[in-house]
N, C-alpha and C. Protein backbone atom coordinates (compact mmCIF):
# COMPACT_ATOMS: atom_id res chain seq x y z
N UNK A 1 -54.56 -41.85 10.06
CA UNK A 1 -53.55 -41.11 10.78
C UNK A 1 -52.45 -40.73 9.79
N UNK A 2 -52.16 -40.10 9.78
CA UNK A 2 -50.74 -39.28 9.00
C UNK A 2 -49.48 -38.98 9.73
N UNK A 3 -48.08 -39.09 8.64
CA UNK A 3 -47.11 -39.54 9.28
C UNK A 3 -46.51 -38.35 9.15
N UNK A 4 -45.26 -37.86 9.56
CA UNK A 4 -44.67 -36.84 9.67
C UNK A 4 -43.29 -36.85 9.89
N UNK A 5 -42.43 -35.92 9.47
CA UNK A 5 -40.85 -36.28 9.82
C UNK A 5 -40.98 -35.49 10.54
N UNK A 6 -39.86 -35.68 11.89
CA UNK A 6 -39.32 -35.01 12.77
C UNK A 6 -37.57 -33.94 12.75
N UNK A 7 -37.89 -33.88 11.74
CA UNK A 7 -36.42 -33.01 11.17
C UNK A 7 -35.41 -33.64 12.07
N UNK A 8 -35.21 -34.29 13.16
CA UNK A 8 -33.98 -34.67 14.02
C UNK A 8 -33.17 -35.81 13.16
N UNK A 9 -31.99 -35.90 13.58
CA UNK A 9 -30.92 -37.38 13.06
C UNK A 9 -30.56 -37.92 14.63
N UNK A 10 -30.25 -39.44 14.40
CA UNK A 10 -29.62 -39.81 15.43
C UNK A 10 -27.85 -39.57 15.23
N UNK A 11 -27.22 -39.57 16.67
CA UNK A 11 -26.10 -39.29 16.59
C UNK A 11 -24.93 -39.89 17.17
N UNK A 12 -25.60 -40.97 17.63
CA UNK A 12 -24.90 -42.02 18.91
C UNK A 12 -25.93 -42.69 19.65
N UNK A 13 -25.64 -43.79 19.63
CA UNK A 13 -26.41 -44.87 20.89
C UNK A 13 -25.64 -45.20 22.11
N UNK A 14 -26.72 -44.75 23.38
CA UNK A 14 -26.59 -45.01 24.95
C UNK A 14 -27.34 -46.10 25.03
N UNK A 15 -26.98 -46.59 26.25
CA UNK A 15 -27.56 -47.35 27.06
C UNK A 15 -28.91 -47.85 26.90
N UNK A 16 -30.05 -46.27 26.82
CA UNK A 16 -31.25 -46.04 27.08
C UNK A 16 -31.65 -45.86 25.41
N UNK A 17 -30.97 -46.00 24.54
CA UNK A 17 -31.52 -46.08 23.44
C UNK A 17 -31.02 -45.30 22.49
N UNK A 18 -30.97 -44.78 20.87
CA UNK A 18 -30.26 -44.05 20.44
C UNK A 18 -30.10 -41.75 20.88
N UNK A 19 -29.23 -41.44 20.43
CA UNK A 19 -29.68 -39.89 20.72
C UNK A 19 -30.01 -39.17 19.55
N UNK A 20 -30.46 -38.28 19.40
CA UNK A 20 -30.60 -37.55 18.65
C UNK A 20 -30.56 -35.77 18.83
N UNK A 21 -30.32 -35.51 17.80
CA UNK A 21 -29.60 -34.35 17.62
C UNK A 21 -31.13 -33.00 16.42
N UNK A 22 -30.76 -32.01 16.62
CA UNK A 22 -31.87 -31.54 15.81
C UNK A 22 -31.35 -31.23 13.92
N UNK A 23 -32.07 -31.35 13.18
CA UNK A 23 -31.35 -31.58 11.90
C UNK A 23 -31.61 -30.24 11.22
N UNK A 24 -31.15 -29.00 11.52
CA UNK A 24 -32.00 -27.44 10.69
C UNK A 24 -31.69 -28.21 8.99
N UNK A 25 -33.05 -27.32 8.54
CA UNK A 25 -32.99 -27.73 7.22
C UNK A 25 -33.99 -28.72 6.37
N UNK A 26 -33.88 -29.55 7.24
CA UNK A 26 -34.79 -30.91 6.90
C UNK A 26 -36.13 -30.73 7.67
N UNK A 27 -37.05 -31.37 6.59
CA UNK A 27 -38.38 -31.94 6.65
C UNK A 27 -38.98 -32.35 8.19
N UNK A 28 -40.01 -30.78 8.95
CA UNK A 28 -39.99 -30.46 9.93
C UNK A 28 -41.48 -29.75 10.15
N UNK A 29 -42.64 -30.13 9.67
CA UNK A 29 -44.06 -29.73 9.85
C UNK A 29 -44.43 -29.07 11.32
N UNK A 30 -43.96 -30.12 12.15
CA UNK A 30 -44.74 -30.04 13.88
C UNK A 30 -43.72 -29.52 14.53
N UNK A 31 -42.48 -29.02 13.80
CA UNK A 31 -41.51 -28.47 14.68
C UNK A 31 -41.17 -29.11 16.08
N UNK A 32 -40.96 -29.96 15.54
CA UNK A 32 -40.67 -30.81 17.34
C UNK A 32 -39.43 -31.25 17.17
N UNK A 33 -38.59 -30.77 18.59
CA UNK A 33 -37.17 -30.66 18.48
C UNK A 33 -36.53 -32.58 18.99
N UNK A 34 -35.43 -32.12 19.03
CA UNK A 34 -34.67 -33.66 19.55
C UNK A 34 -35.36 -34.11 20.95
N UNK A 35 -34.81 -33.78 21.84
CA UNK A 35 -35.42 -33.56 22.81
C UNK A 35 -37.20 -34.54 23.37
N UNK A 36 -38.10 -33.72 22.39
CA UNK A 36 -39.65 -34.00 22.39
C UNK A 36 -39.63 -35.08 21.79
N UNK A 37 -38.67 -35.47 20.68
CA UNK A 37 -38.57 -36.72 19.69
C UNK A 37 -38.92 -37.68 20.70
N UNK A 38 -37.35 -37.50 21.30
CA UNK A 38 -37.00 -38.59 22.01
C UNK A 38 -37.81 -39.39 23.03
N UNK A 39 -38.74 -38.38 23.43
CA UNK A 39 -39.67 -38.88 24.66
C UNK A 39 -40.57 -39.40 24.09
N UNK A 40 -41.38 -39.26 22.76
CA UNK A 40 -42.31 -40.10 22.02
C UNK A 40 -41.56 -40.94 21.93
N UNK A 41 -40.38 -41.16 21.26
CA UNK A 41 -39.65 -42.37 20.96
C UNK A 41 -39.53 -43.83 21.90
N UNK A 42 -39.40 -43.03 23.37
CA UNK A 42 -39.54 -44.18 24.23
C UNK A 42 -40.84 -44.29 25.26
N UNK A 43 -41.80 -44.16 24.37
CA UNK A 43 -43.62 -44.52 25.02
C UNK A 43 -43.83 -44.97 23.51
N UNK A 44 -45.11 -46.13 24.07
CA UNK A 44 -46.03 -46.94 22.72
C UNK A 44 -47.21 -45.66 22.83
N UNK A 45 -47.39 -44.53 23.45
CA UNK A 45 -48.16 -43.50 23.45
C UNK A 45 -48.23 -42.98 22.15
N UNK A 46 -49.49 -43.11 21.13
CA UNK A 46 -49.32 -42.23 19.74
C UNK A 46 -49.22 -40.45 19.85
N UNK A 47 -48.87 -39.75 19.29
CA UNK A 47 -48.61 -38.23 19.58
C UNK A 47 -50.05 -37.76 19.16
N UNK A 48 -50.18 -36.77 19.87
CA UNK A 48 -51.68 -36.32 19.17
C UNK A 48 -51.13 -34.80 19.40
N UNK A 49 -51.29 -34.07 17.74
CA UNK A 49 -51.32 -33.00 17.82
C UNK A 49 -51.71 -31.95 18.24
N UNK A 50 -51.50 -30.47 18.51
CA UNK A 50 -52.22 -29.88 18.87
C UNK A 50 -53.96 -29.38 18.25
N UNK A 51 -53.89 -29.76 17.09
CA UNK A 51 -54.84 -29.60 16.33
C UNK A 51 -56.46 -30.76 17.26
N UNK A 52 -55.77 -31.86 17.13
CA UNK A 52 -56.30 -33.39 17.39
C UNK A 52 -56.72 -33.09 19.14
N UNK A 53 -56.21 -32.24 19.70
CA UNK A 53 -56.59 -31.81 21.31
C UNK A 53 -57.61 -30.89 21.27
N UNK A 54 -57.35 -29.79 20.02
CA UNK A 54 -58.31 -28.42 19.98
C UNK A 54 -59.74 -29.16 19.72
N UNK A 55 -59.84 -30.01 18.70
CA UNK A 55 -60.57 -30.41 17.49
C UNK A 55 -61.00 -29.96 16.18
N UNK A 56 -59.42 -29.08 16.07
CA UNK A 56 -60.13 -28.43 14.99
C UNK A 56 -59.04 -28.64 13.82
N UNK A 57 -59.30 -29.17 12.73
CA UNK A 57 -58.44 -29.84 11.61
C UNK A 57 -58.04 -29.03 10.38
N UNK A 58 -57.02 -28.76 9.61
CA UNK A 58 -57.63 -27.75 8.34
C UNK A 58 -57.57 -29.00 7.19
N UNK A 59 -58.93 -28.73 6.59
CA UNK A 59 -59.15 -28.90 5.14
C UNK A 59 -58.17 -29.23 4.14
N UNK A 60 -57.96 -30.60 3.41
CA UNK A 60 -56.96 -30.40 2.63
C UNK A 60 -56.90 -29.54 1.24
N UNK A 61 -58.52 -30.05 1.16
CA UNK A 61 -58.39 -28.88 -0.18
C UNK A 61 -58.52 -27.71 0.01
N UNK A 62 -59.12 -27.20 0.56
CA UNK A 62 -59.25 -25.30 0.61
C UNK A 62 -58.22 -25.15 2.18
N UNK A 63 -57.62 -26.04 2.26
CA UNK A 63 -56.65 -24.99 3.60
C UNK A 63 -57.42 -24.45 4.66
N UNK A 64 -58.57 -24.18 4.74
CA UNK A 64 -59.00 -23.68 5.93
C UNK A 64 -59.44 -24.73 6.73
N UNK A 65 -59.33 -24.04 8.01
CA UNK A 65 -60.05 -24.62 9.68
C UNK A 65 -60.81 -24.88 9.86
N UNK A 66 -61.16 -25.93 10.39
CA UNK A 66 -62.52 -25.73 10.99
C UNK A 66 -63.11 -27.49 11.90
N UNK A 67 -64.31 -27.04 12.54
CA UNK A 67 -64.31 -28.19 13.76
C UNK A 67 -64.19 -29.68 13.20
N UNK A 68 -63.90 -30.49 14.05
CA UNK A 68 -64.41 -31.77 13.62
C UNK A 68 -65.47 -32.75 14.54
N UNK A 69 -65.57 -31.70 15.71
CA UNK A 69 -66.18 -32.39 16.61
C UNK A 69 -67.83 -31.89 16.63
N UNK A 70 -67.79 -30.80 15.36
CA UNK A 70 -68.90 -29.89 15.68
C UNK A 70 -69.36 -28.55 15.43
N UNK A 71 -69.58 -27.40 15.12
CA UNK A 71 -69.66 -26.37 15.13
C UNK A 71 -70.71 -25.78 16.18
N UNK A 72 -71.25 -24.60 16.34
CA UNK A 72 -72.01 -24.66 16.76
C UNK A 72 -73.25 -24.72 16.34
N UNK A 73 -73.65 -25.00 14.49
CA UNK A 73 -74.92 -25.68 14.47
C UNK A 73 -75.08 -27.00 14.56
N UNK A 74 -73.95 -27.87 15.58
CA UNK A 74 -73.63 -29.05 16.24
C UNK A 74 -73.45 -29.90 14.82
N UNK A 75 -72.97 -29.49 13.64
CA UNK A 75 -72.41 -30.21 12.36
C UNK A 75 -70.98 -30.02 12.69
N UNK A 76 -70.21 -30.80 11.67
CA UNK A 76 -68.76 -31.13 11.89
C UNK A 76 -68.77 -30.05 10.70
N UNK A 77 -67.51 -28.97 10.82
CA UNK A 77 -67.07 -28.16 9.61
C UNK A 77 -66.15 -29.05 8.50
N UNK A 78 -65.20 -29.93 8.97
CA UNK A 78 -64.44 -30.83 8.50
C UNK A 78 -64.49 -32.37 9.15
N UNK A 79 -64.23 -33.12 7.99
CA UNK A 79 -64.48 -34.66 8.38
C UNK A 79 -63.02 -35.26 8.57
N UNK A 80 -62.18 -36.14 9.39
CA UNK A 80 -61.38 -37.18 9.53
C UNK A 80 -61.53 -38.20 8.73
């Protein structure tokens, strides 16, 4: 599994846990705002990307797409 920053900072702690704020600028792959943070933040639920729902992954070395669950000559184009 691979980790990722969420470009957000925290900015104050409530009650319900710290807040956060969105950080423009900073280190931000999945574009996921304060907001979306926050709701992963309070579930043991791991995030699964949109990629990880499609099944389709890109390649680290050549950058391109392609299945992992399969193609249709029922081979995987890319491996996990």
């Amino acid at each position: 599994m691979r980790a990722f920053h969420a470009g957000i900072k925290p900015t104050e702690e409530e009650e319900e846990g710290p807040v956060y704020v969105d950080n423009p600028g900073s280190c931000n792959p999945l574009q996921i705002g304060a907001e979306l943070f926050m709701r992963f933040d309070s579930t043991n639920e791991p995030f699964m990307c949109p990629n990880c729902h499609s099944g389709k992954h890109q390649c680290f070395a050549c950058k391109v797409e392609g299945s992992v669950g399969g193609s249709s000559s029922g081979l995987p184009e890319v491996f996990k």
